[in-house]
C-alpha atoms as a PDB file:
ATOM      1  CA  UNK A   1      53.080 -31.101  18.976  1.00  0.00           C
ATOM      2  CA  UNK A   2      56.663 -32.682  19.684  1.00  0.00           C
ATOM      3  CA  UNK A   3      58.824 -32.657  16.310  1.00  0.00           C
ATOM      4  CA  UNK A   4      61.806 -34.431  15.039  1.00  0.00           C
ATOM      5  CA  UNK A   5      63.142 -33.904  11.672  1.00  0.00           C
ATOM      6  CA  UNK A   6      64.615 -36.511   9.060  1.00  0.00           C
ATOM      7  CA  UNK A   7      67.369 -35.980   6.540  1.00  0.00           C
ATOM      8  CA  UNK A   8      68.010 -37.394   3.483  1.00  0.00           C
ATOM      9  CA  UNK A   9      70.721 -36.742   1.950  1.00  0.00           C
ATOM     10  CA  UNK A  10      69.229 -33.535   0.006  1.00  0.00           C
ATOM     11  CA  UNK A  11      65.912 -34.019   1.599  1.00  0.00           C
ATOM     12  CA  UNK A  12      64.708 -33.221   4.982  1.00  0.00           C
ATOM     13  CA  UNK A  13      61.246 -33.617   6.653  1.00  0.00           C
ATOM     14  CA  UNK A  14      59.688 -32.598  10.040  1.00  0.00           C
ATOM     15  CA  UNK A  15      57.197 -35.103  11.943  1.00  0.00           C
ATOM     16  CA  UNK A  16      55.146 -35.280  14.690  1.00  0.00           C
ATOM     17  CA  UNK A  17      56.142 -37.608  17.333  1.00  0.00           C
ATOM     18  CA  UNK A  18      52.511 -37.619  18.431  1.00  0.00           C
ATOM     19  CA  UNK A  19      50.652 -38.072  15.315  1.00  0.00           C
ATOM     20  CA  UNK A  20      53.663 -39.448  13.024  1.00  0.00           C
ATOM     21  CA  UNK A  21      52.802 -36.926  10.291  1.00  0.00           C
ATOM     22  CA  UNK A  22      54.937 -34.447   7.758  1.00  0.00           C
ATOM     23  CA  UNK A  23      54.805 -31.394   9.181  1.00  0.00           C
ATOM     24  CA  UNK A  24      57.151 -30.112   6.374  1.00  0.00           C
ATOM     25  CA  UNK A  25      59.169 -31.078   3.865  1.00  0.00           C
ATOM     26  CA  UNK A  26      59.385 -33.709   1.672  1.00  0.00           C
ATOM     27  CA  UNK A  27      61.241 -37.334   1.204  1.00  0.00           C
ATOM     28  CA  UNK A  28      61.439 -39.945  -1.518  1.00  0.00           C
ATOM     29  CA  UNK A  29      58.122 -42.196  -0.749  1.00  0.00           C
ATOM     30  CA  UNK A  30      60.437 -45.097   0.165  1.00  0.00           C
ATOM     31  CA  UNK A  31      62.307 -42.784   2.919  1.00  0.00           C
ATOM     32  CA  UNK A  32      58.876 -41.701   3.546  1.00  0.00           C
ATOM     33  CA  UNK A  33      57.656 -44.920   4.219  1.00  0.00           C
ATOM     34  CA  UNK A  34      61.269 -46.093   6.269  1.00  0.00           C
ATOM     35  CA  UNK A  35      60.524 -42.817   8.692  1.00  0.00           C
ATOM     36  CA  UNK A  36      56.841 -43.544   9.368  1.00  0.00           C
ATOM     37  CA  UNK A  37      57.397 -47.340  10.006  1.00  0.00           C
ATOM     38  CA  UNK A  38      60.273 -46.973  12.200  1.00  0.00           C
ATOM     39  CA  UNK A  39      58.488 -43.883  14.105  1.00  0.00           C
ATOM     40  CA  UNK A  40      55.326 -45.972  14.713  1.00  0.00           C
ATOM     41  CA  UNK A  41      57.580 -48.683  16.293  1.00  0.00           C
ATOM     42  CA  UNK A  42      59.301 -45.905  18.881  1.00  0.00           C
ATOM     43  CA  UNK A  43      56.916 -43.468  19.396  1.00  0.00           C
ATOM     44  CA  UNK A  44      56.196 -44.148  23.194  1.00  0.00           C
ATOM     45  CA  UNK A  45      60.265 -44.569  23.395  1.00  0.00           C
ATOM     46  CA  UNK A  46      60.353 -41.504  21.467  1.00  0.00           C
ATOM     47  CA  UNK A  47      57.943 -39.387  23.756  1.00  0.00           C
ATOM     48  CA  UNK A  48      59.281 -40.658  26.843  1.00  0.00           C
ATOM     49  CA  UNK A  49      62.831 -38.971  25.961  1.00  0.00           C
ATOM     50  CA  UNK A  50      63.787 -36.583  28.285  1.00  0.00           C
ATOM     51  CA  UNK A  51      62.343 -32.781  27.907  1.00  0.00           C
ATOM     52  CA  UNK A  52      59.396 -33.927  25.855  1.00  0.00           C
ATOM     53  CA  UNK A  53      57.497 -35.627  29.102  1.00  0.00           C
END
């Protein structure tokens, strides 16, 4: 499991890089949607950062 948390002005949520799912947390559903989209997009970018290879 490689994490990366999202905040939200009051809200925060952790997801997995791997399977692009809350972990914890919560967001608005529109955040929601914003984080998964744009996580599904750079996931390979995302996994390929250094320390998480």
């Amino acid at each position: 499991m490689v994490p990366f948390t999202f905040i939200y002005g009051e809200y925060n949520a952790v997801f997995d890089i791997q399977t692009i799912e809350t972990l914890e947390g919560d967001l608005p559903v529109q955040a929601q949607r914003l984080v998964t989209e744009w996580a599904a997009q750079y996931q390979q970018e995302l996994l390929r950062m250094p320390g998480l290879e």
